[in-house]
N, C-alpha and C. Protein backbone atom coordinates (compact mmCIF):
# COMPACT_ATOMS: atom_id res chain seq x y z
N UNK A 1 16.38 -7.87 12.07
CA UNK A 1 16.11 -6.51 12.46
C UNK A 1 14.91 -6.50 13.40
N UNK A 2 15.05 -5.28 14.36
CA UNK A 2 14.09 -5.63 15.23
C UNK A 2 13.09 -4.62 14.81
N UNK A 3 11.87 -4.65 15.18
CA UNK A 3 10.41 -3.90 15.27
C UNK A 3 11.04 -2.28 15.89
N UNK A 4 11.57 -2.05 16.55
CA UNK A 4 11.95 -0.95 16.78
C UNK A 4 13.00 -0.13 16.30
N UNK A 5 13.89 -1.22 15.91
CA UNK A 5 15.08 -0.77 14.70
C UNK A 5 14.26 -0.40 13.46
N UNK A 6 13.67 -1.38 12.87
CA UNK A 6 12.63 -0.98 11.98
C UNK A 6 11.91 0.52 12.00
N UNK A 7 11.44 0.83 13.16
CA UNK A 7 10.13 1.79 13.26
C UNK A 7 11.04 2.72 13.57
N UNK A 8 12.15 2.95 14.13
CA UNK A 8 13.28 4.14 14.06
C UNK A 8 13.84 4.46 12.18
N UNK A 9 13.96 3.46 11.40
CA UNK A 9 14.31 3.84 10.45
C UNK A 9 13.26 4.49 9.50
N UNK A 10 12.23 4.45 9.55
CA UNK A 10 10.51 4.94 8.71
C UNK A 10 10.69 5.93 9.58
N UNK A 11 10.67 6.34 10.67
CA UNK A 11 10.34 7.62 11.68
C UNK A 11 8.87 7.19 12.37
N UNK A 12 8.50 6.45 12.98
CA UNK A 12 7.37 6.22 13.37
C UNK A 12 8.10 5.29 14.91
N UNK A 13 6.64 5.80 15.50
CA UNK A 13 7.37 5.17 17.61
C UNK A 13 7.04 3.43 16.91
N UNK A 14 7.53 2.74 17.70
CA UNK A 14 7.35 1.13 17.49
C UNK A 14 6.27 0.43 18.12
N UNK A 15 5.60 1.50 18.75
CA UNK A 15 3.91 0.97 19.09
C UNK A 15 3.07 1.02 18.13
N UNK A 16 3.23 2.25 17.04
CA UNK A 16 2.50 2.47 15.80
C UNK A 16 2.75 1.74 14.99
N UNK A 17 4.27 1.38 14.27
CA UNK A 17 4.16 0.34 13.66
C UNK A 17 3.67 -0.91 14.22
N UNK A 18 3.71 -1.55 15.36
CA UNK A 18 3.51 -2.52 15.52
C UNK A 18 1.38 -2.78 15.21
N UNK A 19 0.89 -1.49 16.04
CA UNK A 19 0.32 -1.77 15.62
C UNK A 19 -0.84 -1.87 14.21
N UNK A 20 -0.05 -0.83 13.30
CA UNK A 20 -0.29 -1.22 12.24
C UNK A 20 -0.34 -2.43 11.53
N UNK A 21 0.94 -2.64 11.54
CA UNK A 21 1.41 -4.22 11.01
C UNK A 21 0.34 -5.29 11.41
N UNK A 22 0.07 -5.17 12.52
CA UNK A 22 -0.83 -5.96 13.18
C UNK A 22 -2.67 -6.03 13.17
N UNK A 23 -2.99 -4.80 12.85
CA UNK A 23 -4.15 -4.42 12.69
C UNK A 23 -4.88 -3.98 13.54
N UNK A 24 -3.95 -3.67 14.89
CA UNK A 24 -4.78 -3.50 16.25
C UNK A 24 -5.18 -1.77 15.93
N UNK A 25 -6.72 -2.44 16.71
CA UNK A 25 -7.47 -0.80 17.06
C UNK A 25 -7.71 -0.44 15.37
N UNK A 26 -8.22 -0.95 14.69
CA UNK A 26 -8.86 -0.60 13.32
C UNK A 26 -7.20 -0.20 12.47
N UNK A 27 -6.07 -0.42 13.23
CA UNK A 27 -4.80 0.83 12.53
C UNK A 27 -5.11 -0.21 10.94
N UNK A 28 -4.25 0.48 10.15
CA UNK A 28 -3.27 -0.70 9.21
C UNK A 28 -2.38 0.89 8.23
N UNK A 29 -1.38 -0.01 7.62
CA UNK A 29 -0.39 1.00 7.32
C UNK A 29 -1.17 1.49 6.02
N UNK A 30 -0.40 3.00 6.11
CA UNK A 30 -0.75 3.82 4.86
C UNK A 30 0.11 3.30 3.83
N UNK A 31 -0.34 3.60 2.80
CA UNK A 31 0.68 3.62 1.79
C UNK A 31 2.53 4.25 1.83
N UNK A 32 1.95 5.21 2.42
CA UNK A 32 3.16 5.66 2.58
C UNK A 32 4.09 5.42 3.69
N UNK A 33 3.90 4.60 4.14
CA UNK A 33 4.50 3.92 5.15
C UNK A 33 4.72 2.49 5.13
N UNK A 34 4.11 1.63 4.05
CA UNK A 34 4.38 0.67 3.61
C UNK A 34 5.24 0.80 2.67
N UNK A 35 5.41 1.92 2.06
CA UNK A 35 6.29 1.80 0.69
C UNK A 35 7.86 2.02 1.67
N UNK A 36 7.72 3.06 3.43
CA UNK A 36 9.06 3.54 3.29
C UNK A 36 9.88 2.12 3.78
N UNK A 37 8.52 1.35 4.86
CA UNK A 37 9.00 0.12 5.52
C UNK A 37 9.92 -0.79 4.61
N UNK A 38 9.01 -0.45 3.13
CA UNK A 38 10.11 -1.66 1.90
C UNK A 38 11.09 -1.04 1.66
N UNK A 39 11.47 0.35 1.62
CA UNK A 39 12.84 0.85 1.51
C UNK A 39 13.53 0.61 2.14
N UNK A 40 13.06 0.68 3.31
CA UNK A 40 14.07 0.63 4.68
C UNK A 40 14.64 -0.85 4.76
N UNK A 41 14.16 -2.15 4.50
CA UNK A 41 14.31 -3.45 4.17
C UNK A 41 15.14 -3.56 2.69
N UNK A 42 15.17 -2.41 1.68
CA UNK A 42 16.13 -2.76 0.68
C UNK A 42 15.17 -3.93 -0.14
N UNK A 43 13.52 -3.50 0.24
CA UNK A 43 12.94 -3.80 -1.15
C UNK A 43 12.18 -2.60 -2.50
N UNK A 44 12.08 -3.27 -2.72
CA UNK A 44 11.23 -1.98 -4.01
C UNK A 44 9.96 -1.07 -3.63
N UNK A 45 10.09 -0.24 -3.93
CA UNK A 45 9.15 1.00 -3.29
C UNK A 45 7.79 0.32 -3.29
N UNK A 46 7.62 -0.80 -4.19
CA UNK A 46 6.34 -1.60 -4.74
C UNK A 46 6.09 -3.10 -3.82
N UNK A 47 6.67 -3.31 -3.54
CA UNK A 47 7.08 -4.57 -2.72
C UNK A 47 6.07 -5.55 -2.46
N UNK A 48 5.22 -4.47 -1.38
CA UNK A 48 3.88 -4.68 -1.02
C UNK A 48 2.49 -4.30 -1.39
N UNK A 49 1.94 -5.48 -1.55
CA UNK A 49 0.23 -5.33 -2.50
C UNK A 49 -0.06 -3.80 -1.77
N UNK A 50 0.15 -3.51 -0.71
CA UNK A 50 -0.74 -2.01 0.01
C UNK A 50 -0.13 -1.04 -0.74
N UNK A 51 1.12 -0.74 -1.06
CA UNK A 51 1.13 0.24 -2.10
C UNK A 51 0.81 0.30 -3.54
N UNK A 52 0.93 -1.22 -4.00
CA UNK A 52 0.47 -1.07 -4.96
C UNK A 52 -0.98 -1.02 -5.49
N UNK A 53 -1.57 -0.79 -4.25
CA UNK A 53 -3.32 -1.08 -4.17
C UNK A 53 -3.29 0.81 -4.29
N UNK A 54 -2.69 1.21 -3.14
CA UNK A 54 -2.77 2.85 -3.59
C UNK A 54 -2.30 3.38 -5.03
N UNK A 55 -1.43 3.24 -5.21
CA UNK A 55 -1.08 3.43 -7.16
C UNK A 55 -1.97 3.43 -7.92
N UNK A 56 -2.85 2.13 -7.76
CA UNK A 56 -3.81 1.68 -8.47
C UNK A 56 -4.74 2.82 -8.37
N UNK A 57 -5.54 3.21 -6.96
CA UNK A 57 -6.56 3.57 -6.93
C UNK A 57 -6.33 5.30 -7.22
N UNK A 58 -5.65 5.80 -6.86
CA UNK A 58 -4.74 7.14 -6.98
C UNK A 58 -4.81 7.76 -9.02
N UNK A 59 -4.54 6.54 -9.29
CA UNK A 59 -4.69 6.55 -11.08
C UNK A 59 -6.06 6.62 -11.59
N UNK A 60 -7.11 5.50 -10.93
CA UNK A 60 -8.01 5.58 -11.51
C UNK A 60 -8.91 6.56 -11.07
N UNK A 61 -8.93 6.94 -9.72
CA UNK A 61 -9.15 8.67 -9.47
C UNK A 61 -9.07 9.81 -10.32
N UNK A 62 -8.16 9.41 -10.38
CA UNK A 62 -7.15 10.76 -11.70
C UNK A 62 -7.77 10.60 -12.88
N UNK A 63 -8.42 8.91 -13.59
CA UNK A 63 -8.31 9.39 -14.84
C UNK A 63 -10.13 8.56 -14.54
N UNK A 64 -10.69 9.26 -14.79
CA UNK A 64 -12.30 8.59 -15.01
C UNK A 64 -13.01 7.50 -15.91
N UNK A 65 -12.06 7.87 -17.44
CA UNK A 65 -12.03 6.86 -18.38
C UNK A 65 -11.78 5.10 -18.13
N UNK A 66 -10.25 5.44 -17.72
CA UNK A 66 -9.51 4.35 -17.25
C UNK A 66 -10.45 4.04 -16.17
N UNK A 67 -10.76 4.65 -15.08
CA UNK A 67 -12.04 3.56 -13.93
C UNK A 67 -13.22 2.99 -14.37
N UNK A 68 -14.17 4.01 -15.53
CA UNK A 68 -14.63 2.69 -16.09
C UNK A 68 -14.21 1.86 -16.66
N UNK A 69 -13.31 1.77 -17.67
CA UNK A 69 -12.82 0.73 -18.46
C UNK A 69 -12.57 -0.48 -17.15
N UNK A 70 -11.58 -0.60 -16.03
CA UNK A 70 -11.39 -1.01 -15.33
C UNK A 70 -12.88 -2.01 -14.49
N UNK A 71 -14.12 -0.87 -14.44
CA UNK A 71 -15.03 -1.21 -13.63
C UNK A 71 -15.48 -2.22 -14.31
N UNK A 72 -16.17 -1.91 -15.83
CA UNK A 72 -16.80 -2.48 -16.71
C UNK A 72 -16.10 -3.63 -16.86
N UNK A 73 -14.89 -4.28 -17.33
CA UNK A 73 -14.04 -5.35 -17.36
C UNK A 73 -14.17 -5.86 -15.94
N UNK A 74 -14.27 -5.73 -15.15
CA UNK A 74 -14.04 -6.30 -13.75
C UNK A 74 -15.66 -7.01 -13.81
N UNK A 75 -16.58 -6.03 -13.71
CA UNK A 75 -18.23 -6.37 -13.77
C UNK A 75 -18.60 -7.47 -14.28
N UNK A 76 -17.61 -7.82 -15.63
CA UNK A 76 -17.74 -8.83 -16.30
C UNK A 76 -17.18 -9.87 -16.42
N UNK A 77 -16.30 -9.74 -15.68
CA UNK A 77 -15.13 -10.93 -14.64
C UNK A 77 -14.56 -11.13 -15.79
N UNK A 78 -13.53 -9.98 -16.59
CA UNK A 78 -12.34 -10.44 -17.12
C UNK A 78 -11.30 -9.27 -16.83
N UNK A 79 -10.18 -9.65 -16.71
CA UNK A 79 -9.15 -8.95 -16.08
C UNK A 79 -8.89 -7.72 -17.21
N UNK A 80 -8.45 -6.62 -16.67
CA UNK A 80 -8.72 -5.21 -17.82
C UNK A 80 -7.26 -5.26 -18.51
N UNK A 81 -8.12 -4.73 -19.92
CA UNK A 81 -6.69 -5.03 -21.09
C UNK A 81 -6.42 -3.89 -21.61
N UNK A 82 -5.34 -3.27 -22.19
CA UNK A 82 -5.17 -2.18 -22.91
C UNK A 82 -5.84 -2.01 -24.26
């Protein structure tokens, strides 16, 4: 598939994706445009670490508890447990 077949199926011109993808000019993809790029490829809405980095941070926003628990475990270099 090409870069422009691609960037026609998300709805975005194929200069933007490209240079997202790429990192030119500070770009890089939103979340929501990484998640549609994995749809559009016929992978999982999750596919890529960039959405699942937004999920992440989107939650612990939301819940204050859960970000410290998260912070405090991290601070202390062990991975956070339920």
């Amino acid at each position: 598939m090409s870069l422009r077949a691609l960037a026609q199926m998300v709805g975005v011109g194929n200069d933007h994706l490209s240079r997202a993808l790429r990192g030119a000019r500070g770009k890089s993809p939103s979340a929501d445009l990484v998640r549609r790029v994995s749809i559009a490829l016929g992978l999982p809405a999750d596919f890529f670490p960039e959405a699942r980095a937004a999920f992440v941070a989107k939650r612990l926003s939301e819940d204050p508890v859960l970000r410290d628990k998260v912070y405090d475990q991290l601070q202390r270099g062990r991975a956070p447990r339920d």
